[in-house]
Protein backbone atom coordinates (compact mmCIF):
# COMPACT_ATOMS: atom_id res chain seq x y z
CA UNK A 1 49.12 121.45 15.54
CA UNK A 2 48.35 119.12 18.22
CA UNK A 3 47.21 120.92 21.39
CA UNK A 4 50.07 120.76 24.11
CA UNK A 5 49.04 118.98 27.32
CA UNK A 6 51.05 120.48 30.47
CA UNK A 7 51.02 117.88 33.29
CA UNK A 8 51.80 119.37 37.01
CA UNK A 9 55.44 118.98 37.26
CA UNK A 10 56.92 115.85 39.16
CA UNK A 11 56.06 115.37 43.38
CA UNK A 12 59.21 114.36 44.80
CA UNK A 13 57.34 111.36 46.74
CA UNK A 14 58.20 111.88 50.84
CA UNK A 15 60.29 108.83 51.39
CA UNK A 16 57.91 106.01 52.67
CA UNK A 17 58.21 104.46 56.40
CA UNK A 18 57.83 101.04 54.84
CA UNK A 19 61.19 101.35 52.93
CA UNK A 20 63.89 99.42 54.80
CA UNK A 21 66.43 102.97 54.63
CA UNK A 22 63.36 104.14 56.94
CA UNK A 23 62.61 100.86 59.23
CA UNK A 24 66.84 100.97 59.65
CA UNK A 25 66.70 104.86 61.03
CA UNK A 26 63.82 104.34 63.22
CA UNK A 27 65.28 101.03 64.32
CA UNK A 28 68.77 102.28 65.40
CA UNK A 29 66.90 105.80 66.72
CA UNK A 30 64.62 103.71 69.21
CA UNK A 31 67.93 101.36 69.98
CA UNK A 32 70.27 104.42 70.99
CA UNK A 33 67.34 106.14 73.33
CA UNK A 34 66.59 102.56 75.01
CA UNK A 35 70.26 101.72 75.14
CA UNK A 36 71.39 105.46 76.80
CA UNK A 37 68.61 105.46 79.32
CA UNK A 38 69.04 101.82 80.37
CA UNK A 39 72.61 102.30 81.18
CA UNK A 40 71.92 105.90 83.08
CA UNK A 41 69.67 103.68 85.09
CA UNK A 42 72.24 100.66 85.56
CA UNK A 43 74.98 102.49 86.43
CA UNK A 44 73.94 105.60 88.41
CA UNK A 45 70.97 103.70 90.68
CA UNK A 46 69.38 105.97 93.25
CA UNK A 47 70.88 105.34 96.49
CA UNK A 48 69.04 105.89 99.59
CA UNK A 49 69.65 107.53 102.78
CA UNK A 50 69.07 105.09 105.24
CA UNK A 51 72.13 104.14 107.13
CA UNK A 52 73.44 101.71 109.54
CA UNK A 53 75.28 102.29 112.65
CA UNK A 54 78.09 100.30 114.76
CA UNK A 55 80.20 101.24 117.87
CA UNK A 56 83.39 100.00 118.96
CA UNK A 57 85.45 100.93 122.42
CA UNK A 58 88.95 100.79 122.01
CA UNK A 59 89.71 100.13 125.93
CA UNK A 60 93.58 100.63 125.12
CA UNK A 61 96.44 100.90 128.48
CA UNK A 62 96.29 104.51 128.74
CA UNK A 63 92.74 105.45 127.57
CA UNK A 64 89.58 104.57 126.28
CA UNK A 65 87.86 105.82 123.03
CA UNK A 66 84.58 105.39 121.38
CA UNK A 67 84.52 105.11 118.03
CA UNK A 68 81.11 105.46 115.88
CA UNK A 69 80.26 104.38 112.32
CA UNK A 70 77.68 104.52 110.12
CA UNK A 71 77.61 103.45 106.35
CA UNK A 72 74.54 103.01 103.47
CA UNK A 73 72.08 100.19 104.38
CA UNK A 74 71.63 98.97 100.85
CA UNK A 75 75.34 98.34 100.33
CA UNK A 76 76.48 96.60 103.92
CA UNK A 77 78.05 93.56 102.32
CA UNK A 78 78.75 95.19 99.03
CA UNK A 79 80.27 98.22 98.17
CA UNK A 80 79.46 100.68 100.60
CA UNK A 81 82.15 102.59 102.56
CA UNK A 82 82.07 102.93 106.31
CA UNK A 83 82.68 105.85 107.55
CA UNK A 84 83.50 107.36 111.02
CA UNK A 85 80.29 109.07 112.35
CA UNK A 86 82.00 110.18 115.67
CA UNK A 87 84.10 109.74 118.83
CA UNK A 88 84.70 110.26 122.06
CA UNK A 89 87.65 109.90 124.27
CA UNK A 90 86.71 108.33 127.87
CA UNK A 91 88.12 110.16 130.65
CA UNK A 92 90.64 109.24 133.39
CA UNK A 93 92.97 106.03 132.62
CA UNK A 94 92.26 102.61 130.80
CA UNK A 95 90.22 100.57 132.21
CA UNK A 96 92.82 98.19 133.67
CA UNK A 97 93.62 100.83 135.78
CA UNK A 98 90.68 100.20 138.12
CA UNK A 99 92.20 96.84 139.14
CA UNK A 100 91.63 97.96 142.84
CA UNK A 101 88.63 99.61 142.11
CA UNK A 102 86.45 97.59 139.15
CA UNK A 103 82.96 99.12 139.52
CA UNK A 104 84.30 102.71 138.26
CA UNK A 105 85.88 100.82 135.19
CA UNK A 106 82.23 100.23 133.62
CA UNK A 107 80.95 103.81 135.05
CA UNK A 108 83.88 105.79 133.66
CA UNK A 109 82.36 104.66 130.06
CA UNK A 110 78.66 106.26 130.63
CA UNK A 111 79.38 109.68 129.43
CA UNK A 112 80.83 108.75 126.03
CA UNK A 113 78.26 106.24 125.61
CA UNK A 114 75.33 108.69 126.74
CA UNK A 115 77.43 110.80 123.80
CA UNK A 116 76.75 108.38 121.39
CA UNK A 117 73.08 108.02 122.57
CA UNK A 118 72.79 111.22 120.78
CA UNK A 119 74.98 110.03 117.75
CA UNK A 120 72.76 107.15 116.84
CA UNK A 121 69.49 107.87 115.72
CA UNK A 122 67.43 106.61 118.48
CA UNK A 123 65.07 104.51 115.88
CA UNK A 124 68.33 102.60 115.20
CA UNK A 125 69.66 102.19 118.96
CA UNK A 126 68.56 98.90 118.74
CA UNK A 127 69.71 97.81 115.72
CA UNK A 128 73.16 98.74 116.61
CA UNK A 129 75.58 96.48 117.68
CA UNK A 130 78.38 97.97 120.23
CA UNK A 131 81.75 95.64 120.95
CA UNK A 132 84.79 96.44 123.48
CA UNK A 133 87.94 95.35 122.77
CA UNK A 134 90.79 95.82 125.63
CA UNK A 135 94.23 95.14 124.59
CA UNK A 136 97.72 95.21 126.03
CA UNK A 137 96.81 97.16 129.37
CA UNK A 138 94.41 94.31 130.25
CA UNK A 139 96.72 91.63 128.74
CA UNK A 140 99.25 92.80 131.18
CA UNK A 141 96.71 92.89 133.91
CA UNK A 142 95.41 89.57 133.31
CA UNK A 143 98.59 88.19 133.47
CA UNK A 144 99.40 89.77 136.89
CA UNK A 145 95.91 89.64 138.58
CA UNK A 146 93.40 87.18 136.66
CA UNK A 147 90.78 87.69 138.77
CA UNK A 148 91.00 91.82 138.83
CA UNK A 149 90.96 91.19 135.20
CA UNK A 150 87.87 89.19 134.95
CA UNK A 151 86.31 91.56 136.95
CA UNK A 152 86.94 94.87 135.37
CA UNK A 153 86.11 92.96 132.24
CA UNK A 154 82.80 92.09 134.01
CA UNK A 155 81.66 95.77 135.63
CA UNK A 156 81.92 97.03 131.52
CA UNK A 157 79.63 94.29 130.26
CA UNK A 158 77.60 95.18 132.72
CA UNK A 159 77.62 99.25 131.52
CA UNK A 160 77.18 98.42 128.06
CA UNK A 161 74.45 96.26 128.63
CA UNK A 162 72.48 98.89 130.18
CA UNK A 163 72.58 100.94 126.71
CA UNK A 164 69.88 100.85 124.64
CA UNK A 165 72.37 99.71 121.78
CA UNK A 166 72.88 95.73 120.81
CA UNK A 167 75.32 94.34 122.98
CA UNK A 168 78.03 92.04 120.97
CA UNK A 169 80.62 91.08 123.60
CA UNK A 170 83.11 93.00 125.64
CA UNK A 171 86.87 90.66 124.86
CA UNK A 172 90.78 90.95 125.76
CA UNK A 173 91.92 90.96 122.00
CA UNK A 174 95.23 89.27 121.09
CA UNK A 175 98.59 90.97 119.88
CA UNK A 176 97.65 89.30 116.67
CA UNK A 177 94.27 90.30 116.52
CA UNK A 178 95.29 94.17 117.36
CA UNK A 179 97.67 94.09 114.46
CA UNK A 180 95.59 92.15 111.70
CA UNK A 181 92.43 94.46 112.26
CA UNK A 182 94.61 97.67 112.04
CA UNK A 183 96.31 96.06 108.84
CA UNK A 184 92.84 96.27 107.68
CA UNK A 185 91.44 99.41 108.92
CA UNK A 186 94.52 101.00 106.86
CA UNK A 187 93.81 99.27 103.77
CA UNK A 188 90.35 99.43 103.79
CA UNK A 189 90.19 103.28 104.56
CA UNK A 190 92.63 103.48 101.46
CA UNK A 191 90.33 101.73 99.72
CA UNK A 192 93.11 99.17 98.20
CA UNK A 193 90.59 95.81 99.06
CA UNK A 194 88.45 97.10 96.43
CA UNK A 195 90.62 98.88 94.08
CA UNK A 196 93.06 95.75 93.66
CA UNK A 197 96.02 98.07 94.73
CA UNK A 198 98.84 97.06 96.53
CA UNK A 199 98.47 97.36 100.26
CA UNK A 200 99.99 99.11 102.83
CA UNK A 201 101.59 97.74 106.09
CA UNK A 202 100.48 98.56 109.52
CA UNK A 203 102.82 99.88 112.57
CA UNK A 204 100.79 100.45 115.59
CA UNK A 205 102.09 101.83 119.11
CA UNK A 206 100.18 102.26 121.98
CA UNK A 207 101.15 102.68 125.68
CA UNK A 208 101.99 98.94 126.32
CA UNK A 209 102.54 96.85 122.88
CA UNK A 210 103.78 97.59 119.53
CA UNK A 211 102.48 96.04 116.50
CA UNK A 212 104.08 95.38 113.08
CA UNK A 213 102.20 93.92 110.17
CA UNK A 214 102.69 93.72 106.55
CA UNK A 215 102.29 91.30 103.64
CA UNK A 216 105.27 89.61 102.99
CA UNK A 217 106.29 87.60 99.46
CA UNK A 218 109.03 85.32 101.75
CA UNK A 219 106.99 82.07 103.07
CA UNK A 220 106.82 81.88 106.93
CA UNK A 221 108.64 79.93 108.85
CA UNK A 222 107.06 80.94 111.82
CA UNK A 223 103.23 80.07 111.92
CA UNK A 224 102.53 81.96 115.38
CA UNK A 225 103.50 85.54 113.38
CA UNK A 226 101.38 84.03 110.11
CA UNK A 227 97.95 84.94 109.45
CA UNK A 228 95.77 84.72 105.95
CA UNK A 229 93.05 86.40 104.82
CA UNK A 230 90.86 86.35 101.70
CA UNK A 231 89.26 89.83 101.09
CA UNK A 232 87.97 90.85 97.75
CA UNK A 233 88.11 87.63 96.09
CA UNK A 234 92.13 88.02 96.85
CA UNK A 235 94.00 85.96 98.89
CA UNK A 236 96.95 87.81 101.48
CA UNK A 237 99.24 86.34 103.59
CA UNK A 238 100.44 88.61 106.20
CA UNK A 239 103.81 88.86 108.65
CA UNK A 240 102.48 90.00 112.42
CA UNK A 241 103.70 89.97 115.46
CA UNK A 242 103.11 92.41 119.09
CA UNK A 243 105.04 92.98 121.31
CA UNK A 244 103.94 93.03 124.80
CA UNK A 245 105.95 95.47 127.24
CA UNK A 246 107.26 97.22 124.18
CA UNK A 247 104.48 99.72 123.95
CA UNK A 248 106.03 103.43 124.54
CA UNK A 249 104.71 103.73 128.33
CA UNK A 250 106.13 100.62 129.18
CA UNK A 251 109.38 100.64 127.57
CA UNK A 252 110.13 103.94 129.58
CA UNK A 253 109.38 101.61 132.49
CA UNK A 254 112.01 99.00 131.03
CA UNK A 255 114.70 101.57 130.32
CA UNK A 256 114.11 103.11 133.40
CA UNK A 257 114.59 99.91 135.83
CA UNK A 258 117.83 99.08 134.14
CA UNK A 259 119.83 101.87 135.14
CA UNK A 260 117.91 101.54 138.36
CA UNK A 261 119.61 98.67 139.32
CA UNK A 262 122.23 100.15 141.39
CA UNK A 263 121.94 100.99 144.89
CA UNK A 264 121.59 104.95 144.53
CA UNK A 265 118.48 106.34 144.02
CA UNK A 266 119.48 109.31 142.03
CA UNK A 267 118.90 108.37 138.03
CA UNK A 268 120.86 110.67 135.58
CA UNK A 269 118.69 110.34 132.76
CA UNK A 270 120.27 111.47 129.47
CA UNK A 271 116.64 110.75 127.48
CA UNK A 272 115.07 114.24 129.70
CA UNK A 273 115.64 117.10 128.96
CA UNK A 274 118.77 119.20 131.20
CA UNK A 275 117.08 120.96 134.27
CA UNK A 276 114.64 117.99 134.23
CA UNK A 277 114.14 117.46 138.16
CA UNK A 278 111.33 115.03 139.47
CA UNK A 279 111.31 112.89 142.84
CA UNK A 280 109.04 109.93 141.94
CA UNK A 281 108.51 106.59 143.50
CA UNK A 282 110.10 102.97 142.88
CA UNK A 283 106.80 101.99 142.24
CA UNK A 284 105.92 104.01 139.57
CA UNK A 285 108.84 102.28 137.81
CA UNK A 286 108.35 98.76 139.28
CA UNK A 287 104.75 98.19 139.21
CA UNK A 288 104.62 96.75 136.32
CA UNK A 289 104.89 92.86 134.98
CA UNK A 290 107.15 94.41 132.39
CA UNK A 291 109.81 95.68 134.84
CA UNK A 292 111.00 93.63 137.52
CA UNK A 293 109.72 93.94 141.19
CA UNK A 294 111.22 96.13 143.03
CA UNK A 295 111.43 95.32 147.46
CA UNK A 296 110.86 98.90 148.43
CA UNK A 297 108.27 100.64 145.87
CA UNK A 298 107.24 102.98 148.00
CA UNK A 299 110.81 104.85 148.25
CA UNK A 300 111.83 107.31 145.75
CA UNK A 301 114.65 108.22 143.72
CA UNK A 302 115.52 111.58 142.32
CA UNK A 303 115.23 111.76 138.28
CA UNK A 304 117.21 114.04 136.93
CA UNK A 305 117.86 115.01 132.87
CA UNK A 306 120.59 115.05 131.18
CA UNK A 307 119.60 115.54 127.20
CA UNK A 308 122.05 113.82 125.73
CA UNK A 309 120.57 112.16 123.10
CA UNK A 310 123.20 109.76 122.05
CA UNK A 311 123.57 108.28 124.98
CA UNK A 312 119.71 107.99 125.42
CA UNK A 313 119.47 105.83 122.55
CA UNK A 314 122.59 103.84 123.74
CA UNK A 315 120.25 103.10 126.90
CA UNK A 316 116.88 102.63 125.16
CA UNK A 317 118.95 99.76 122.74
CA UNK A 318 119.98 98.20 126.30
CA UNK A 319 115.97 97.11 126.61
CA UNK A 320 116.39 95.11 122.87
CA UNK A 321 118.09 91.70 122.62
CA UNK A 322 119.46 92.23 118.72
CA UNK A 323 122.01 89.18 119.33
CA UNK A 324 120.55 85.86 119.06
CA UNK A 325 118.41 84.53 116.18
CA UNK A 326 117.74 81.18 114.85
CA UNK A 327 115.64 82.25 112.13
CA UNK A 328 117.11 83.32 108.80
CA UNK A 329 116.16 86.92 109.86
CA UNK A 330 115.12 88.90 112.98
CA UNK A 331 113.69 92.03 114.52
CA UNK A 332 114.23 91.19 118.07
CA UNK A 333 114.15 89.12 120.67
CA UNK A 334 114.84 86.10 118.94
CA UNK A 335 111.37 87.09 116.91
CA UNK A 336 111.13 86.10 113.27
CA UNK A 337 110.40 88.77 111.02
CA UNK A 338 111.32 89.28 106.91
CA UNK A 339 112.62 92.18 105.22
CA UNK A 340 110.27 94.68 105.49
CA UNK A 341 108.69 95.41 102.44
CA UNK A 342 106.32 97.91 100.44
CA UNK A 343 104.44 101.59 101.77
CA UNK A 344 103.77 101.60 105.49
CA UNK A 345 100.93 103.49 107.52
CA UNK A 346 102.58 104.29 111.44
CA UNK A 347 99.52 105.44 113.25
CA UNK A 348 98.39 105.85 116.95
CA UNK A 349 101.28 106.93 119.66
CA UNK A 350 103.56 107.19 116.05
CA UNK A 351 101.81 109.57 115.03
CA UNK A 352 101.12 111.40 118.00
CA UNK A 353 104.85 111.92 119.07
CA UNK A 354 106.29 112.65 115.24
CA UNK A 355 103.68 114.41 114.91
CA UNK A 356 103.96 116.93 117.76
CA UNK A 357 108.16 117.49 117.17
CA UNK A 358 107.08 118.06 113.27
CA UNK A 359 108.78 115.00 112.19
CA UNK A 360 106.64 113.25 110.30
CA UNK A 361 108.28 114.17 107.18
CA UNK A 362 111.95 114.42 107.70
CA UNK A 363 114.17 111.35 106.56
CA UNK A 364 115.66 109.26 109.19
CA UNK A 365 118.80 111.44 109.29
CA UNK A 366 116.94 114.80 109.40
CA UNK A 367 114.61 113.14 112.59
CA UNK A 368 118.54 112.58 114.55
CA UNK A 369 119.48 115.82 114.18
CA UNK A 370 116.25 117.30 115.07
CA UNK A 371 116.00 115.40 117.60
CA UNK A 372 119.19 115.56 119.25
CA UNK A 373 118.76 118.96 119.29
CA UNK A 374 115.54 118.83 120.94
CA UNK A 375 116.49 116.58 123.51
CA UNK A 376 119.33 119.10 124.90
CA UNK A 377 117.09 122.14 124.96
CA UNK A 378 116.61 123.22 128.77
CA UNK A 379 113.52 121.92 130.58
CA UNK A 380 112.62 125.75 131.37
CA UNK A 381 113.02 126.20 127.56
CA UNK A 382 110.40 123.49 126.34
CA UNK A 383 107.96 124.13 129.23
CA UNK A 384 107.67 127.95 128.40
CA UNK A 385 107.48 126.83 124.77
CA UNK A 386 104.60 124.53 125.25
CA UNK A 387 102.37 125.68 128.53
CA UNK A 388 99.08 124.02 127.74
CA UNK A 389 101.07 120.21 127.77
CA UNK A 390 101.07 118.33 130.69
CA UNK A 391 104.18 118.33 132.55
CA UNK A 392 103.67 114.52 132.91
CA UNK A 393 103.38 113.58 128.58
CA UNK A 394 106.23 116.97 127.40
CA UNK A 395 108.90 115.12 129.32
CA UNK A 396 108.54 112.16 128.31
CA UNK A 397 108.48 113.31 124.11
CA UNK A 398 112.20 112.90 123.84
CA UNK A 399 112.34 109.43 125.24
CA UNK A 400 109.37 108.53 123.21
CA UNK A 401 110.50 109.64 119.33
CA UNK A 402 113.83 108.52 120.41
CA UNK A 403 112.22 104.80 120.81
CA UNK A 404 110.52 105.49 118.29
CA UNK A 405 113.66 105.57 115.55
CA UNK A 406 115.34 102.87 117.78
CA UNK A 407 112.26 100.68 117.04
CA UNK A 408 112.36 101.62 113.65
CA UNK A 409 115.47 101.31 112.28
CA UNK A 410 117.30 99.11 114.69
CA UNK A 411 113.94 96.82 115.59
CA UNK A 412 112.24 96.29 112.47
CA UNK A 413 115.26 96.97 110.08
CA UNK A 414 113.92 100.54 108.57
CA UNK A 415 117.10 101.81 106.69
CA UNK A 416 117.64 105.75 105.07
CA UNK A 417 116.58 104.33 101.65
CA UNK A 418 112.76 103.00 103.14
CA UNK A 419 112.49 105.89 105.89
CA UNK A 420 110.09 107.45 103.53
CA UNK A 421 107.98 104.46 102.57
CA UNK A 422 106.39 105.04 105.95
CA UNK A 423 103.57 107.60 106.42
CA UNK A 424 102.97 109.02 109.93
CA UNK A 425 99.00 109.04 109.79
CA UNK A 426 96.28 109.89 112.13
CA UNK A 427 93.48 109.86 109.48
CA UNK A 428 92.36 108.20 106.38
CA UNK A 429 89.32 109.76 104.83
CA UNK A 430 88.32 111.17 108.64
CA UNK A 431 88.11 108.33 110.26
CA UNK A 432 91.03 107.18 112.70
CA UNK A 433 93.50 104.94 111.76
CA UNK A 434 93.75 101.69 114.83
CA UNK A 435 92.23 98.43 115.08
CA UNK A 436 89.18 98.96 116.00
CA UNK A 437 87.03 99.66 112.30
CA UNK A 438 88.84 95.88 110.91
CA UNK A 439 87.33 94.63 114.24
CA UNK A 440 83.55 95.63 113.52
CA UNK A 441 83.97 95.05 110.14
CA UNK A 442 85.51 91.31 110.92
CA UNK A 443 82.88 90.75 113.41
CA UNK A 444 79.76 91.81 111.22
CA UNK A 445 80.97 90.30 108.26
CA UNK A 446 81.23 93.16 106.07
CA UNK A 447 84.08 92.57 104.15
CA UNK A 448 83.20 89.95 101.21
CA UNK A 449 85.50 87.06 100.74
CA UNK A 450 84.63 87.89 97.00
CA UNK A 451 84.61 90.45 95.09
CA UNK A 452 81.71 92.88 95.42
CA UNK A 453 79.61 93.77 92.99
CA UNK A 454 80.63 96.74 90.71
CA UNK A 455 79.41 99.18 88.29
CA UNK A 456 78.81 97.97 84.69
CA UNK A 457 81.21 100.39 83.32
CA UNK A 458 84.27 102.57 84.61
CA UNK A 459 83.44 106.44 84.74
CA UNK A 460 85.21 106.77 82.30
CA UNK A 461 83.83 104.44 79.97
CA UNK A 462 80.40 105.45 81.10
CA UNK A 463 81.08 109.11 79.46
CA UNK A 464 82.52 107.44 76.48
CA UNK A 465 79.69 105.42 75.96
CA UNK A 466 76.90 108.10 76.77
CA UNK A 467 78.70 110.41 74.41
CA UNK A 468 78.74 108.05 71.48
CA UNK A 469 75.14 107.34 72.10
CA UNK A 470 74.17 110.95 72.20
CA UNK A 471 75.95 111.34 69.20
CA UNK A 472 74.49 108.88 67.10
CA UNK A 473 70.84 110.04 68.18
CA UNK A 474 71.60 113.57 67.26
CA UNK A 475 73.19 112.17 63.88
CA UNK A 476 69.73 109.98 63.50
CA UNK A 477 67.49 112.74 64.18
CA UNK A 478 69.80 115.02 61.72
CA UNK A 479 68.62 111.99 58.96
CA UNK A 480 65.63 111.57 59.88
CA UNK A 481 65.46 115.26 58.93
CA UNK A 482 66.24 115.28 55.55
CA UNK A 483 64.58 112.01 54.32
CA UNK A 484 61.17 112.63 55.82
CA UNK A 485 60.94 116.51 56.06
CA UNK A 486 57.64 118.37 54.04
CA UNK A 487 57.93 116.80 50.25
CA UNK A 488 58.34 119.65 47.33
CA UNK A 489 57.33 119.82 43.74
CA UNK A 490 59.92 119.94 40.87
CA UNK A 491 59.18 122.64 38.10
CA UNK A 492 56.48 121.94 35.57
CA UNK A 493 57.20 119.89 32.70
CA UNK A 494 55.75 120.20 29.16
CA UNK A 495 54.63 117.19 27.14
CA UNK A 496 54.17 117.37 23.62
């Protein structure tokens, strides 16, 4: 009998790194963790904290504001969003309201500036530029009195100069220019440059001009109320046009001296409110390019209310020429304009006045009956409802949203269907809807003709792809496991 030889029992051999099942799991382990980190570092880059700053003076009829922004260094011509910092609201009148007195125009700015002094960072006081822009008050006093005009202009320059902040240029912007940049400031707060959405037409009143712009599909046929832009890498052709005199202040001014043409001086006024009783001067009316002069402006007339509301609006279409057009279409005044078309943003005065009668979200047939109402409430009535408003500016609110749906619906051709296509905004993302951010942003460049650069992936394709890669290294690691864990021995075997 042969003497049985037991052998230790089979080693199951640990799998080898040299076998290409082991190169292929190490290979595709290394590739996940390089590709996951590389595209946490690509797409979420650290951003820093140093900003840039830029201030702009809206030197409108009524008033003067100061507007502040600041917005991420590293991303100025890319895809950084500015942002309003601050602002300040200048005290006493516009400036072309120092006409007769033009050194007080730049010195009525130095508080809001000192304001923004403290703002800035002072390391960056230098480094930021500051721009005026006057519109329609100064347009109307420039027509009037050129060399008042160039003055005032002059005695701000001189102000802003003396700031510690990089002086760009104090200008009387264009009608055109007012409503492009506000086209802009709308779209770009809504972020629909960037976002390849569609964009949003401006409607801007102030105390002296109104503004209307929107993209339009219709060619022009009016190149003065055509202007084009390329933003984004996308190319827009936009309907504008202002009208001077037609600004809320002014208009009151227009309606006013046409049923001032007779020879009493006692104006029934069915656009104030019943009880309304006021003895004011020709020349408040008449001293204006917008109105017609007036022999005696120092005399008065008695203005008494009425509230009659549709007989107000009867008076405020009297200041409109609807008639005559030699254009295919019209708003008015024998000015071109197409079918209005797409969302709208109505900021500034809009705003203001909807705003404060709770309007601005009523349909156009909901804002007459409101309003109507309004307008016949007693003068004793609305004062004792509203104490802390100005005599002056609560008078005037039924007038002013009455022009306001006049404008509207009669002007630009608004109908019931489209009354809710506009939105009644004061601010997008906190900062204020108005020319004046398209301005800096036009004037430093900072809106690419091209598109800006963008991140890699989408968010959500960036959680997609981190998931799947997360996955597949816990699945490698999970393999990597079970083919090289601690190697075992099978039972012993007996050989004969």
């Amino acid at each position: 009998m042969k003497d049985s030889l037991f052998i230790p029992g089979e080693i199951k051999a640990k799998t080898s790194w040299r076998s290409p099942r082991t190169i292929c799991i190490i290979f595709l382990f290394i590739a996940a963790v390089v590709a996951l980190m590389t595209i946490a570092i690509v797409q979420s880059k650290p951003i820093s904290q140093k900003y840039k700053y830029g201030i702009v003076l809206d030197a409108g009829s009524s008033h003067t504001s100061v507007y502040i922004y600041e917005w991420p260094a590293e991303k100025e011509n890319n895809t950084g969003m500015v942002r309003q910092l601050d602002t300040c609201d200048v005290e006493g009148k516009g400036i072309s309201s120092y006409a007769n007195n033009v050194s007080q125009a730049g010195n009525s700015l130095k508080k809001c500036m000192d304001k923004a002094k403290k703002s800035v960072p002072k390391a960056k006081h230098g480094d930021t530029p500051v721009y005026l822009g006057a519109t329609a008050g100064m347009r109307l006093l420039s027509m009037e009195n050129k060399r008042a005009s160039d003055e005032v202009m002059a005695s701000v320059e001189r102000t802003l100069r003396n700031t510690p902040f990089d002086y760009q240029g104090a200008r009387i912007i264009s009608g055109q220019e007012e409503g492009a940049f506000g086209w802009i400031t709308v779209n770009y707060l809504s972020d629909n440059f960037r976002q390849a959405k569609p964009t949003m037409g401006a409607l801007d009143l102030g105390g002296a001009s109104t503004q209307i712009t929107f993209v339009s599909k219709q060619s022009s046929v009016s190149p003065e109320n055509s202007i084009d832009f390329r933003l984004y890498g996308k190319d827009y052709q936009l309907y504008t046009h202002s009208f001077l005199c037609y600004g809320k202040d002014q208009v009151l001014k227009l309606a006013m001296a046409h049923q001032l043409e007779t020879d009493e001086y006692i104006l029934h006024d069915p656009c104030f409110h019943p009880g309304y009783k006021v003895n004011k001067s020709l020349g408040s009316v008449f001293n204006s390019p917008c109105a017609k002069t007036f022999d005696e402006p120092s005399r008065t007339f008695t203005h008494i209310g009425e509230g009659k509301w549709e007989e107000c609006r009867n008076s405020i279409r009297k200041v409109f020429n609807f008639s005559d057009c030699s254009f295919s279409s019209c708003s008015f005044n024998r000015v071109y304009q197409p079918k209005v078309e797409g969302m709208f943003g109505a900021f500034s005065a809009y705003y203001f006045v909807m705003n404060f009668l709770n309007l601005t979200t009523h349909s156009l047939e909901e804002s007459k009956m409101s309003l109507s109402k309004y307008c016949s409430t007693s003068w004793s009535e609305i004062k004792s409802n509203h104490p802390k408003v100005k005599d002056k500016y609560l008078a005037e609110y039924c007038f002013s949203a009455t022009y306001i749906l006049t404008l509207l619906e009669d002007g630009y051709k608004f109908t019931p269907e489209n009354w809710n296509d506009i939105n009644f905004i004061d601010k997008i993302e906190n900062s204020n809807a108005g020319w004046t951010l398209g301005y800096m942003l036009n004037l430093t460049n900072m809106i690419p003709a091209e598109a800006p650069d963008t991140p890699p992936l989408t968010n959500g394709g960036f959680v997609t792809v981190m998931l799947f890669l997360s996955m597949a290294i816990i699945v490698l690691l999970a393999l990597s496991c079970k083919f090289f864990g601690r190697p075992s021995c099978s039972s012993p075997k007996e050989i004969i």
